[in-house]
N, C-alpha and C. Protein backbone atom coordinates (compact mmCIF):
# COMPACT_ATOMS: atom_id res chain seq x y z
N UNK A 1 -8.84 -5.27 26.70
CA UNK A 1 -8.18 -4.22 25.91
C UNK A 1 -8.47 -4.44 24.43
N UNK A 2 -8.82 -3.23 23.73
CA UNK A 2 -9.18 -3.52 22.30
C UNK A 2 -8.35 -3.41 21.60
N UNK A 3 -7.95 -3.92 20.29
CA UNK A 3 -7.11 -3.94 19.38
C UNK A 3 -7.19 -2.38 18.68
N UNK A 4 -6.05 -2.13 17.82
CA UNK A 4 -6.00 -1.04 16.93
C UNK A 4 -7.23 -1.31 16.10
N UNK A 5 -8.08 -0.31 15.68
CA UNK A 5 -9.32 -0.52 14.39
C UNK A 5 -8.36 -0.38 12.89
N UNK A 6 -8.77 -1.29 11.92
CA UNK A 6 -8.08 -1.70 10.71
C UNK A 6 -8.13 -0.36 9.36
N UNK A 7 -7.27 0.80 9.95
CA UNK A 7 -7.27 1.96 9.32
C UNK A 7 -6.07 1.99 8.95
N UNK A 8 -5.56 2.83 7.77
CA UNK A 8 -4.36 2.83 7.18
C UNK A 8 -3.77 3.79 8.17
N UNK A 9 -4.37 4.80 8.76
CA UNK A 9 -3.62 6.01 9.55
C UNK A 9 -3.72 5.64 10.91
N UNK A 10 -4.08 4.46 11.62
CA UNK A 10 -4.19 4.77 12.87
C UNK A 10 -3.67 3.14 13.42
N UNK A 11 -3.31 2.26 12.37
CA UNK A 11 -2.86 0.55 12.71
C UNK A 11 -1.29 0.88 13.18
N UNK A 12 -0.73 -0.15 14.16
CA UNK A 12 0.90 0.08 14.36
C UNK A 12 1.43 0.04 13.00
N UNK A 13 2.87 0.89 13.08
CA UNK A 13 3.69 0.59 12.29
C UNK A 13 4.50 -0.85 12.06
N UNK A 14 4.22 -1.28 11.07
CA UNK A 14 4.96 -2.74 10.80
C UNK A 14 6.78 -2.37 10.36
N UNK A 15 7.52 -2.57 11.09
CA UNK A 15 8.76 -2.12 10.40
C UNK A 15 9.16 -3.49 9.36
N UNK A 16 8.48 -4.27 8.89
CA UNK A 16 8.86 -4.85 8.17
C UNK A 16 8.68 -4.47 6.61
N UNK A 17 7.90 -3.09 6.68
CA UNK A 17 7.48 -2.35 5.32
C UNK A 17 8.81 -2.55 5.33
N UNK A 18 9.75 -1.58 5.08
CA UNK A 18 11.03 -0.99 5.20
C UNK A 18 11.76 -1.91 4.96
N UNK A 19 11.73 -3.10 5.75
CA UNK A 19 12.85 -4.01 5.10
C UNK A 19 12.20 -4.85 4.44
N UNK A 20 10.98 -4.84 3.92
CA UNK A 20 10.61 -6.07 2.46
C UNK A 20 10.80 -4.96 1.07
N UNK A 21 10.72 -3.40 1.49
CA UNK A 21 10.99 -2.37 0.43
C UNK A 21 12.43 -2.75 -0.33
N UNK A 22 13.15 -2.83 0.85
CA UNK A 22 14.69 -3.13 0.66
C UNK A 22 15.06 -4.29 -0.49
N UNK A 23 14.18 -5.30 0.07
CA UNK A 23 14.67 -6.54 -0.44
C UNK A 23 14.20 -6.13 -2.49
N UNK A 24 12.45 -5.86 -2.31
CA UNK A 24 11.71 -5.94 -3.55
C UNK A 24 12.30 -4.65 -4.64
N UNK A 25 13.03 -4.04 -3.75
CA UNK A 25 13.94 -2.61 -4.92
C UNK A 25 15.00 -3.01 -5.91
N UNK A 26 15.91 -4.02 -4.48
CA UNK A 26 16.55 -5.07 -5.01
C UNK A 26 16.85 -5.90 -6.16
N UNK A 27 15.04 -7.05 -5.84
CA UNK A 27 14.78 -8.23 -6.60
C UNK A 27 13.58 -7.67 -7.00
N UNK A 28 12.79 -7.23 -7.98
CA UNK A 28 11.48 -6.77 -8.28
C UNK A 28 10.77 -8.32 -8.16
N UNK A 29 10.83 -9.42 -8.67
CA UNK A 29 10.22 -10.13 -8.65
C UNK A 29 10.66 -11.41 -8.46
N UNK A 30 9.82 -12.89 -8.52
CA UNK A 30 10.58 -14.20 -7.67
C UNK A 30 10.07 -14.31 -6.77
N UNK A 31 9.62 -13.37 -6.01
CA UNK A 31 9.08 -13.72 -4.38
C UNK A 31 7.84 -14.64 -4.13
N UNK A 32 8.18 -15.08 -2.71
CA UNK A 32 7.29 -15.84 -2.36
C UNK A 32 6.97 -15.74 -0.69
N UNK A 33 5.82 -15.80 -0.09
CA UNK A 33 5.88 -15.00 1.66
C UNK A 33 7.90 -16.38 2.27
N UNK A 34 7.53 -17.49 2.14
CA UNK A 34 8.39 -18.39 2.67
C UNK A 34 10.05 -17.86 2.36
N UNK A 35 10.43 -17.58 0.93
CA UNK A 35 11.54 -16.75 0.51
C UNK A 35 11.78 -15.61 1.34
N UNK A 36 10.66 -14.72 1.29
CA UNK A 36 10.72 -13.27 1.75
C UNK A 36 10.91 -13.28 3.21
N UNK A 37 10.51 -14.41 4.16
CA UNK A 37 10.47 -14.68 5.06
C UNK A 37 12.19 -14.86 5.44
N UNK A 38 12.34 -15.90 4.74
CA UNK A 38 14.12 -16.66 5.02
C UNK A 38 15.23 -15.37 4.69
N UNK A 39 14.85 -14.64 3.68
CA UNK A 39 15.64 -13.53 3.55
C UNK A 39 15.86 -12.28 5.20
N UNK A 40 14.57 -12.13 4.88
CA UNK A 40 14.04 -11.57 6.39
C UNK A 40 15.75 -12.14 7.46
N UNK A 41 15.21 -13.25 7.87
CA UNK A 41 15.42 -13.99 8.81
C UNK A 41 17.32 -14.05 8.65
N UNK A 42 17.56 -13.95 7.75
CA UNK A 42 19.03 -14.28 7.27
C UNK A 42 19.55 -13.12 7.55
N UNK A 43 18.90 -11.62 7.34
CA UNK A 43 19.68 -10.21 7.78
C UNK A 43 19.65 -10.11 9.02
N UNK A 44 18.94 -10.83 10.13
CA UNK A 44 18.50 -11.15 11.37
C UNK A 44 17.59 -10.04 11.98
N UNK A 45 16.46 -10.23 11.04
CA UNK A 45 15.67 -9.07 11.34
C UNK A 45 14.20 -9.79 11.46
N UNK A 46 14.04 -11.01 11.66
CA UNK A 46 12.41 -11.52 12.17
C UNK A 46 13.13 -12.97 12.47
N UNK A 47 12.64 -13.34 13.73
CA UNK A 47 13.41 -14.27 14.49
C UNK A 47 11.69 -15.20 15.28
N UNK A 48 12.31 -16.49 15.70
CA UNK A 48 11.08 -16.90 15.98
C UNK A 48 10.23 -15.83 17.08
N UNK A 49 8.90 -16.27 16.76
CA UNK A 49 7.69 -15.62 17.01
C UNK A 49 6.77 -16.25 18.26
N UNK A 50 7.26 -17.62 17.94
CA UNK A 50 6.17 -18.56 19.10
C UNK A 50 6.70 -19.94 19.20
N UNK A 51 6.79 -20.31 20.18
CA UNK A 51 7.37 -21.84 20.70
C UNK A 51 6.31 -22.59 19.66
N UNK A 52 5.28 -22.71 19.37
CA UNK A 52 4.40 -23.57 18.63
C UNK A 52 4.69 -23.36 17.43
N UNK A 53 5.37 -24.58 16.69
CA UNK A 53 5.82 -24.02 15.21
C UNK A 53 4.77 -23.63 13.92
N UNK A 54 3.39 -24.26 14.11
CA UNK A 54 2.60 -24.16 13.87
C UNK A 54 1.90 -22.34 13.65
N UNK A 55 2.20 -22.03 15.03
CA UNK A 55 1.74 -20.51 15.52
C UNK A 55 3.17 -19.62 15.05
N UNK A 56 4.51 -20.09 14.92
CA UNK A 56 5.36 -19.54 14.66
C UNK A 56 5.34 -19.09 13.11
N UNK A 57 4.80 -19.85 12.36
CA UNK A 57 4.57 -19.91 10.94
C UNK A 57 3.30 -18.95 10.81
N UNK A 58 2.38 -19.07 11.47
CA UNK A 58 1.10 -18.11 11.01
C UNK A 58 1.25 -16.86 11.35
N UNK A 59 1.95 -16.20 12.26
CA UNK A 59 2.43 -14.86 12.93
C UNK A 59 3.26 -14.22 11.76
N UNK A 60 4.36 -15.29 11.40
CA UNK A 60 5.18 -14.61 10.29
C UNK A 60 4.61 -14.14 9.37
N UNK A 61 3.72 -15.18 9.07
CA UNK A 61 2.90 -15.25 7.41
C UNK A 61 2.33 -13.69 7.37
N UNK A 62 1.62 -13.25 8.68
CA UNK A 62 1.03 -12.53 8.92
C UNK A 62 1.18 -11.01 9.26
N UNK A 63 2.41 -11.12 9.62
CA UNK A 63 3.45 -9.95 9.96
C UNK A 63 4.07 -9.73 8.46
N UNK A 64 4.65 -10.59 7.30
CA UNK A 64 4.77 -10.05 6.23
C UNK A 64 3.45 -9.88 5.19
N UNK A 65 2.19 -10.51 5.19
CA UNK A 65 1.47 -10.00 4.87
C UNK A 65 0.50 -8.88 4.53
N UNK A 66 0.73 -8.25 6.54
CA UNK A 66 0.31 -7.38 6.80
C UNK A 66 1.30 -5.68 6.13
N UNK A 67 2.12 -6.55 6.06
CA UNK A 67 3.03 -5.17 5.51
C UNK A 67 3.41 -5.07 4.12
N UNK A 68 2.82 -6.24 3.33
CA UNK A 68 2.85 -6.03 1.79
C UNK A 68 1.40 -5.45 1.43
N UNK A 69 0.81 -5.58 2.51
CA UNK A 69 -0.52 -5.20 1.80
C UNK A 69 -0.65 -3.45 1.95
N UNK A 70 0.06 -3.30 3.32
CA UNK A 70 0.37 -1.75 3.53
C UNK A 70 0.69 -0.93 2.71
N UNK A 71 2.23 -1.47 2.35
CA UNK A 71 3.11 -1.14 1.10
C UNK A 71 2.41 -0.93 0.20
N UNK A 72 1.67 -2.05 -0.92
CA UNK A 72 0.63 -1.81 -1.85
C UNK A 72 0.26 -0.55 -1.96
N UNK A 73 -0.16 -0.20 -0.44
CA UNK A 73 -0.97 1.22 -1.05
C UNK A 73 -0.01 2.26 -0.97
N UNK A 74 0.80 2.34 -0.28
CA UNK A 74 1.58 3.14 -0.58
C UNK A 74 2.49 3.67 -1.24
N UNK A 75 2.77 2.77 -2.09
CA UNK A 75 3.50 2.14 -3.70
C UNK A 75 2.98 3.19 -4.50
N UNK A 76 1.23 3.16 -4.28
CA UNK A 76 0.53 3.99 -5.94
C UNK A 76 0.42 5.19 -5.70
N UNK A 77 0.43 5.84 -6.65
CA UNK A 77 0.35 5.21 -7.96
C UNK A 77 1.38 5.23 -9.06
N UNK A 78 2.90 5.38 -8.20
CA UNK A 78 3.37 5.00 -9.21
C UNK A 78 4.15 3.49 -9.59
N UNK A 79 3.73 2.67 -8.63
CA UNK A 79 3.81 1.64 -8.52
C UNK A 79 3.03 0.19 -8.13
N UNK A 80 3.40 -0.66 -8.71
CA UNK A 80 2.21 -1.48 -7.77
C UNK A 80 3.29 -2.71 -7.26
N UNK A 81 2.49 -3.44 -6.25
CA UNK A 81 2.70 -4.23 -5.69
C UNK A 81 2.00 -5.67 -5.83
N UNK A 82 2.24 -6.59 -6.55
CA UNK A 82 1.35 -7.95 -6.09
C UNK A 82 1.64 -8.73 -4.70
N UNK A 83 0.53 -8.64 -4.35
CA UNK A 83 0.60 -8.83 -2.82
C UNK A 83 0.20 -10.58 -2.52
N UNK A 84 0.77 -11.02 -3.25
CA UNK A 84 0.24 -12.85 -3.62
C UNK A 84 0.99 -13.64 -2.96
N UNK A 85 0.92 -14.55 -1.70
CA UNK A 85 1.53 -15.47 -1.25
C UNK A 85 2.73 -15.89 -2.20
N UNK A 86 2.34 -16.53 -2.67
CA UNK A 86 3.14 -17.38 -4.15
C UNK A 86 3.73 -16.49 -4.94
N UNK A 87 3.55 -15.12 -5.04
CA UNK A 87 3.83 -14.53 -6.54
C UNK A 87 3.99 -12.93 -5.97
N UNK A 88 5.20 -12.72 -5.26
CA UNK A 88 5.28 -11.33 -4.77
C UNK A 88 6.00 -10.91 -5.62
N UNK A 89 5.85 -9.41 -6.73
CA UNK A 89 6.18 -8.53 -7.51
C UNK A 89 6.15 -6.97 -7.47
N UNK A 90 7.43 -6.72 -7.77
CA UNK A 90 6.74 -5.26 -7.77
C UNK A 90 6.84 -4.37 -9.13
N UNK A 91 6.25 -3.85 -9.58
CA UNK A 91 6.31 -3.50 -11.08
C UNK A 91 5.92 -1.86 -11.43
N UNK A 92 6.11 -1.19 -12.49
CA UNK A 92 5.37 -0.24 -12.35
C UNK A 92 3.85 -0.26 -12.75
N UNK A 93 3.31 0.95 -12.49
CA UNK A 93 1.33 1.12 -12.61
C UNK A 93 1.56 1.34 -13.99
N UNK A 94 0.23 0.26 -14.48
CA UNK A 94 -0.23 0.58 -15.88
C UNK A 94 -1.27 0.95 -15.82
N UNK A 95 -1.78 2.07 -14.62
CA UNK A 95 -2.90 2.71 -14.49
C UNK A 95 -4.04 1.94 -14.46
N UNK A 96 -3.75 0.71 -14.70
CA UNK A 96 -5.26 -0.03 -14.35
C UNK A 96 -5.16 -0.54 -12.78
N UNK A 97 -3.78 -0.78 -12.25
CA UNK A 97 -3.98 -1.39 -11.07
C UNK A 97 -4.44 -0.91 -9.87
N UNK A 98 -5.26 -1.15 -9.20
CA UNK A 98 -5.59 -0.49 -7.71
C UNK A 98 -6.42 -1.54 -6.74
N UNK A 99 -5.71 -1.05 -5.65
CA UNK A 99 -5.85 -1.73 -4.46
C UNK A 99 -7.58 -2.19 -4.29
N UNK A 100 -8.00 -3.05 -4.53
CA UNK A 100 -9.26 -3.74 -4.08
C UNK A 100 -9.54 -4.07 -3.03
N UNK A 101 -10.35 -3.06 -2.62
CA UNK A 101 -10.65 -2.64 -0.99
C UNK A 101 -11.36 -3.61 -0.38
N UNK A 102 -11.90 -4.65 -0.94
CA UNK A 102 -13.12 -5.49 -1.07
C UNK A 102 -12.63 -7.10 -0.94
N UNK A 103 -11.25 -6.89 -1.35
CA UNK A 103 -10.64 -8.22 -1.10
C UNK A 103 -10.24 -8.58 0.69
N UNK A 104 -10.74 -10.18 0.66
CA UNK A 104 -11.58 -10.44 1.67
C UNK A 104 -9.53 -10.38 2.67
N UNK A 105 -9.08 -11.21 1.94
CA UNK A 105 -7.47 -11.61 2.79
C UNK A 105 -6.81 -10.15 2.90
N UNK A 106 -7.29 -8.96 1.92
CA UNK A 106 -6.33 -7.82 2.54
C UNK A 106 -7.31 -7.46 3.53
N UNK A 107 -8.46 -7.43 3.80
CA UNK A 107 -9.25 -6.95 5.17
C UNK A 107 -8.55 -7.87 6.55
N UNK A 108 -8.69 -9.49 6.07
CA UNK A 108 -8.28 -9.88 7.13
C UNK A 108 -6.86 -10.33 7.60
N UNK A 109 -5.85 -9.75 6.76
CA UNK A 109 -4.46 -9.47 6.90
C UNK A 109 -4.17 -7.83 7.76
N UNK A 110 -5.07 -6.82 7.36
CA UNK A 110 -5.18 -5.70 7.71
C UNK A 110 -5.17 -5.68 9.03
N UNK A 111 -6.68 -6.70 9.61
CA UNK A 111 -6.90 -6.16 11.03
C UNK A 111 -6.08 -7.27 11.99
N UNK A 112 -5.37 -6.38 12.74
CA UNK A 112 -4.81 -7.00 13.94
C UNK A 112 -5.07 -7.76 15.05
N UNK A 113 -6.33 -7.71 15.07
CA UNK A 113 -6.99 -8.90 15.78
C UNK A 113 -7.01 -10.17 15.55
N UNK A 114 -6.58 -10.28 14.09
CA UNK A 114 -6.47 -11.69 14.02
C UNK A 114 -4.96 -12.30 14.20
N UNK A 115 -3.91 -11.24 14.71
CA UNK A 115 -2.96 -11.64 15.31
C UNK A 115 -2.92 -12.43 16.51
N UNK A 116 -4.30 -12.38 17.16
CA UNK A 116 -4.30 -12.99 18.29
C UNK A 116 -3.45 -12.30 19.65
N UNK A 117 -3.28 -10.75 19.49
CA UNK A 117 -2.38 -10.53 20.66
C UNK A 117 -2.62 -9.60 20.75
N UNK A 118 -2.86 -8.73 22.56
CA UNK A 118 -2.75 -7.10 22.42
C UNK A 118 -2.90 -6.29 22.14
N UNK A 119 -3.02 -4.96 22.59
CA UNK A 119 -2.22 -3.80 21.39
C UNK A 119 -0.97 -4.02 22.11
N UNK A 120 -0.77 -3.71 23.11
CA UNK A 120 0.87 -3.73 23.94
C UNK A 120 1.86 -4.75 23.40
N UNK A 121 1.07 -5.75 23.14
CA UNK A 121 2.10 -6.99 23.00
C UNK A 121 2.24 -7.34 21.35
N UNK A 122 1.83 -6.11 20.76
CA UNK A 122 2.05 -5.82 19.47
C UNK A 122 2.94 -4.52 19.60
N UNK A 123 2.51 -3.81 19.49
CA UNK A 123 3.64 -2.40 19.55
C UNK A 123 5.32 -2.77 19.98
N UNK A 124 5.01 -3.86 21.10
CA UNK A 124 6.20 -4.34 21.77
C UNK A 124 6.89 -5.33 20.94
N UNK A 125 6.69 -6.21 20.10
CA UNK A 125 6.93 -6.58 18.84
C UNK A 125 7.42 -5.72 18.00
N UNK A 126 6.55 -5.41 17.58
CA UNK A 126 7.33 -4.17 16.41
C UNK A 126 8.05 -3.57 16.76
N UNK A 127 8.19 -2.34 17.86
CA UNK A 127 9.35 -2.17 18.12
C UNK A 127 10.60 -3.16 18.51
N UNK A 128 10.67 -4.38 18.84
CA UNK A 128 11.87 -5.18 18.72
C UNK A 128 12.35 -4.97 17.59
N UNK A 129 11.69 -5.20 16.28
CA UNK A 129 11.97 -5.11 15.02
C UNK A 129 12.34 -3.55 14.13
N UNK A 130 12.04 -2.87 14.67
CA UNK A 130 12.87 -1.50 14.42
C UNK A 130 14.47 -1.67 14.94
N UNK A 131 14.57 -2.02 16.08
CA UNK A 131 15.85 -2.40 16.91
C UNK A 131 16.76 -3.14 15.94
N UNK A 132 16.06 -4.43 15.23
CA UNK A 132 17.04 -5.22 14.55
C UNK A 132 17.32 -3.86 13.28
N UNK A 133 16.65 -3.60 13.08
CA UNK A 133 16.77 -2.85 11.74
C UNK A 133 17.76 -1.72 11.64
N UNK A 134 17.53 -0.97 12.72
CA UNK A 134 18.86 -0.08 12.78
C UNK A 134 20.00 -0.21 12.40
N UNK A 135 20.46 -1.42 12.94
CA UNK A 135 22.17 -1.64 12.41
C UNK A 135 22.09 -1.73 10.52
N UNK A 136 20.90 -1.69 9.81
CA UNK A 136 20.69 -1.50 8.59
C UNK A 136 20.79 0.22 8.34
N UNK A 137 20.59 0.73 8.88
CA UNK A 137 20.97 2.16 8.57
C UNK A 137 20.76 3.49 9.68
N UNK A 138 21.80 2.76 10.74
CA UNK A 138 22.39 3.22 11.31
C UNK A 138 21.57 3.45 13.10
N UNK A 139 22.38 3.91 14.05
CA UNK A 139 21.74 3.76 15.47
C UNK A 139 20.30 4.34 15.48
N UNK A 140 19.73 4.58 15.96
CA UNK A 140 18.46 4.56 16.28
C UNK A 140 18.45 5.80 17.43
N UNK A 141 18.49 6.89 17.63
CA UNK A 141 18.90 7.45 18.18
C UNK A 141 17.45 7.86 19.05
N UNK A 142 16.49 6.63 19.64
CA UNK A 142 15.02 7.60 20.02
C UNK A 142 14.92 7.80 21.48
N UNK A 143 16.24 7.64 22.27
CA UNK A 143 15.74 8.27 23.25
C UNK A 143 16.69 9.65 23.57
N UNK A 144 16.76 10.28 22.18
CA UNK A 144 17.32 12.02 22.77
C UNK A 144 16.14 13.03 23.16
N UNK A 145 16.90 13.75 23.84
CA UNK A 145 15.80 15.01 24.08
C UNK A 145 15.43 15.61 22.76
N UNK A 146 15.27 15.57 21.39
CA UNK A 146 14.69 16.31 20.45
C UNK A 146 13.62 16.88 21.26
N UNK A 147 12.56 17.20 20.82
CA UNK A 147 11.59 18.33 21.60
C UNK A 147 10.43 18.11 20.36
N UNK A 148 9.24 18.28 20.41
CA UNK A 148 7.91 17.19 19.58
C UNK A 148 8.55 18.46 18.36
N UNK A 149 8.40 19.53 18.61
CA UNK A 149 8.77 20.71 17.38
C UNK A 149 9.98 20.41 16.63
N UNK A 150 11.00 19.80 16.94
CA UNK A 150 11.82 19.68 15.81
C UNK A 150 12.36 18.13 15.35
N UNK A 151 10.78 17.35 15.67
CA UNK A 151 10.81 16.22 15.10
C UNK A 151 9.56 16.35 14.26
N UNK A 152 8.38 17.27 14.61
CA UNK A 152 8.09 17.71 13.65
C UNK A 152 8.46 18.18 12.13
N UNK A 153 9.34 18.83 12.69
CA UNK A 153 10.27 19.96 11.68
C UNK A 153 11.09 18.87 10.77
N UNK A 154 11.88 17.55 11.33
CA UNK A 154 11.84 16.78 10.24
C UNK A 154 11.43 16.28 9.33
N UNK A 155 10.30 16.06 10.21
CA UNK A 155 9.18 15.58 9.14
C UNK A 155 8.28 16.67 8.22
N UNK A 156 9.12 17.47 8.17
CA UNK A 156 8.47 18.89 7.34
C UNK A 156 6.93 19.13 7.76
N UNK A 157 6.84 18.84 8.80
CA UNK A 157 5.09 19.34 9.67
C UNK A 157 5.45 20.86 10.45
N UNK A 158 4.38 21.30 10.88
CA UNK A 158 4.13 21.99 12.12
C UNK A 158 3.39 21.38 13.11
N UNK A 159 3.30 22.08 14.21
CA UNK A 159 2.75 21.54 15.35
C UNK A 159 1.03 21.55 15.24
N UNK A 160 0.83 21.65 14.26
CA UNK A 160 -0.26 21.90 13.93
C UNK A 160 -1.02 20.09 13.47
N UNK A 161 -0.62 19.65 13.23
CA UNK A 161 -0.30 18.80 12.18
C UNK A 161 -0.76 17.80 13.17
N UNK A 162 -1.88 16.88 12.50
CA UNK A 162 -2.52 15.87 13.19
C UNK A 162 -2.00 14.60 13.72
N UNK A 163 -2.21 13.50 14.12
CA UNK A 163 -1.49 12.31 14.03
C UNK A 163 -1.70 11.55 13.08
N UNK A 164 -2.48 12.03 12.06
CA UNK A 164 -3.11 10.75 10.81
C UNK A 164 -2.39 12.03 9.87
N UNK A 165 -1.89 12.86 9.61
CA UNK A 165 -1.19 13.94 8.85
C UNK A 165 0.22 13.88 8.80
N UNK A 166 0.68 13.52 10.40
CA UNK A 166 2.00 13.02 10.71
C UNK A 166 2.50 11.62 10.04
N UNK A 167 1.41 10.59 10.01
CA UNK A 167 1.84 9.29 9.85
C UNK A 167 2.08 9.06 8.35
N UNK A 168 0.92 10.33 7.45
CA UNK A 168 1.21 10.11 5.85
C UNK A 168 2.80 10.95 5.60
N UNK A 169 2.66 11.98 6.42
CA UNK A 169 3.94 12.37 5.79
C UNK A 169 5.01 11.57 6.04
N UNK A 170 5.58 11.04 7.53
CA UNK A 170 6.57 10.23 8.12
C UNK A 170 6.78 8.73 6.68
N UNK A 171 5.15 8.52 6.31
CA UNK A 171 5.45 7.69 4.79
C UNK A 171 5.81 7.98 3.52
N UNK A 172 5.35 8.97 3.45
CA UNK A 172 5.90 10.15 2.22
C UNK A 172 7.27 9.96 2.19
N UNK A 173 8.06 10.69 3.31
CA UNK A 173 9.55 10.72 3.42
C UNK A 173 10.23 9.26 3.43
N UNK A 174 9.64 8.44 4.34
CA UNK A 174 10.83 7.29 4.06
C UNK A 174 10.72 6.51 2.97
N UNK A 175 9.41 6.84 2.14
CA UNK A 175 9.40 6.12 0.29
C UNK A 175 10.42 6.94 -0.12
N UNK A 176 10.62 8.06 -0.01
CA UNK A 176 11.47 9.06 -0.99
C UNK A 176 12.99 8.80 -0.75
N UNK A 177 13.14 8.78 0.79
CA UNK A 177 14.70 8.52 0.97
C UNK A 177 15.00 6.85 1.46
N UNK A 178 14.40 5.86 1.22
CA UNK A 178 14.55 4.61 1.40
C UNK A 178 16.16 4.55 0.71
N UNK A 179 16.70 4.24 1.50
CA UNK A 179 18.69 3.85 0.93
C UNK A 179 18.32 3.12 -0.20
N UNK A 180 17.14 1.80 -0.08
CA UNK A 180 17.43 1.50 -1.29
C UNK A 180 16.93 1.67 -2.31
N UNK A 181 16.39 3.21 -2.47
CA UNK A 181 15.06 3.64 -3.56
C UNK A 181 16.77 4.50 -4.55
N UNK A 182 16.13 4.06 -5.63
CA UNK A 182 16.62 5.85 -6.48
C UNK A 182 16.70 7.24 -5.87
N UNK A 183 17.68 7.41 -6.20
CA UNK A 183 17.35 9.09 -4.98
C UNK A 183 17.50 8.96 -3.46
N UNK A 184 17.48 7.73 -3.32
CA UNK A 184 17.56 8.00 -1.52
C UNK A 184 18.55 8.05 -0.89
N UNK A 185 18.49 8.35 0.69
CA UNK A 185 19.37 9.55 1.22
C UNK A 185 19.44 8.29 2.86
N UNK A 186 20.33 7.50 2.90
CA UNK A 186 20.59 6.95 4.13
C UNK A 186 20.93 7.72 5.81
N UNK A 187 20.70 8.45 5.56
CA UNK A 187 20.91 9.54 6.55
C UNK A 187 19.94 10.10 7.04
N UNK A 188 18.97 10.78 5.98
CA UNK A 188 17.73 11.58 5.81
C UNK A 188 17.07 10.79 6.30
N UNK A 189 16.67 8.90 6.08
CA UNK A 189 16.30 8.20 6.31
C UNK A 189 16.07 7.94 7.59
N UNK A 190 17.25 8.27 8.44
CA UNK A 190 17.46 7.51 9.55
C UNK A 190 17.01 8.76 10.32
N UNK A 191 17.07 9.74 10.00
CA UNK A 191 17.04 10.92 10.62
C UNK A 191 15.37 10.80 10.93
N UNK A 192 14.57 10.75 9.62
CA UNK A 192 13.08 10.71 9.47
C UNK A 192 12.16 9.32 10.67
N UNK A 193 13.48 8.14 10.78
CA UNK A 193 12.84 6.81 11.56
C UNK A 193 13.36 7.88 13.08
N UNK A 194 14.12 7.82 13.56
CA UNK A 194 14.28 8.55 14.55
C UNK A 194 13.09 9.80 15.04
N UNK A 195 12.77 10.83 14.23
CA UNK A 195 11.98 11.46 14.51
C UNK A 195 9.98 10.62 14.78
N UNK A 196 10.18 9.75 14.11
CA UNK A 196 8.70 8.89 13.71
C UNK A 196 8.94 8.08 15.14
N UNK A 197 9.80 7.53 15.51
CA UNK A 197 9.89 6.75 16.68
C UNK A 197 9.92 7.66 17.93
N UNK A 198 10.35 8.56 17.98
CA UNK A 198 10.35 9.32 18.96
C UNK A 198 8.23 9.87 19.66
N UNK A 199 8.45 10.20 17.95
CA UNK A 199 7.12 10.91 18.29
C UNK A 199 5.92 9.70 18.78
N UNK A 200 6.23 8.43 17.88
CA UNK A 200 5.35 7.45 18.38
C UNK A 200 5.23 6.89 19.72
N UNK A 201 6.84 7.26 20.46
CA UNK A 201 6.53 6.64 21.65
C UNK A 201 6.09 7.54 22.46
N UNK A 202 5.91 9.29 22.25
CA UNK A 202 5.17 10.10 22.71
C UNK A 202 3.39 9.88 23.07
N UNK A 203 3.00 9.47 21.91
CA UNK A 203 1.86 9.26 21.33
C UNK A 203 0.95 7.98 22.15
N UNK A 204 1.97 6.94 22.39
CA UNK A 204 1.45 6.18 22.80
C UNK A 204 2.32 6.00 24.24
N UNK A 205 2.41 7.15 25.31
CA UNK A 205 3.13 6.72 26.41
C UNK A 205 1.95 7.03 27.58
């Protein structure tokens, strides 16, 4: 079985975007993956990974890596992200910053193969971690009958509307109403993860 290919529109969703957004809205800067990690771990939202502590440590590293580097791009441009082991920040764009496509650790943080696992036994992961996250803003409501059209319709699409069209907008909306952004809407939020989960487990059933 082949892994997801290392595309911004077509890799699983990491739900750990969402809750390292939380933390870095918070604390703009100070971070470090080991901090960001223990914080993680303290809301009880990333829990061990692998009996080998060794392998337990590189999965994490890798699971928040993979989702600061995500973030990054989805930050700009009106924001940036330093995506640095040692030195996680988030600041605003002084128009010089942009994502360096060319850098070798965001390629190989990107692709999921070097998780060493699955696609199944990744998706199945991540969704555990949506699960913890809910009780952060609120039930999770993805197995109602909504109907693909008016989870669309949340996501301000039509049925028209691709799956790489769906996935920018479903990001669009939860930057805008993140509870812990300026402006955001804890409700709208939950409303938007609900519709994105629904449709994803459509997508991939």
């Amino acid at each position: 079985m082949t892994l997801p290919e290392r595309t911004s529109d077509d890799q699983p969703e990491n739900p750990l975007i969402w809750s390292i957004l939380g933390l870095l809205e918070k604390q703009h800067d100070g971070w470090m993956v080991h901090t960001m990690a223990g914080a993680l771990k303290q809301q009880g939202l990333i829990n061990t990974l692998d009996e080998v502590p060794e392998q337990d440590l590189f999965k994490r590293n890798f699971l928040l890596m993979n989702a600061l580097y995500q973030l990054q791009e989805m930050l700009l441009p009106k924001q940036w992200l330093q995506a640095q082991a040692m030195d996680i920040k988030l600041m605003a764009n002084s128009g010089q910053q942009q994502v360096d496509t060319d850098d070798p650790l965001r390629e190989y943080y990107l692709d999921w193969q070097n998780y060493e696992a699955d696609t199944n036994a990744i998706r199945e992961l991540l969704s555990s971690f949506w699960k913890r996250y809910q009780k952060h803003i609120g039930n999770l409501s993805v197995t109602t009958n909504a109907s693909w059209q008016q989870d669309l319709a949340i996501l301000e699409l039509t049925t028209e509307a691709s799956p790489a069209q769906i996935r920018r907008q479903w990001r669009k909306l939860a930057l805008r109403w993140h509870p812990d952004r300026p402006g955001g809407d804890t409700e709208k939020f939950r409303l938007a993860c609900e519709a994105w989960q629904r449709i994803q487990s459509r997508l991939h059933s």
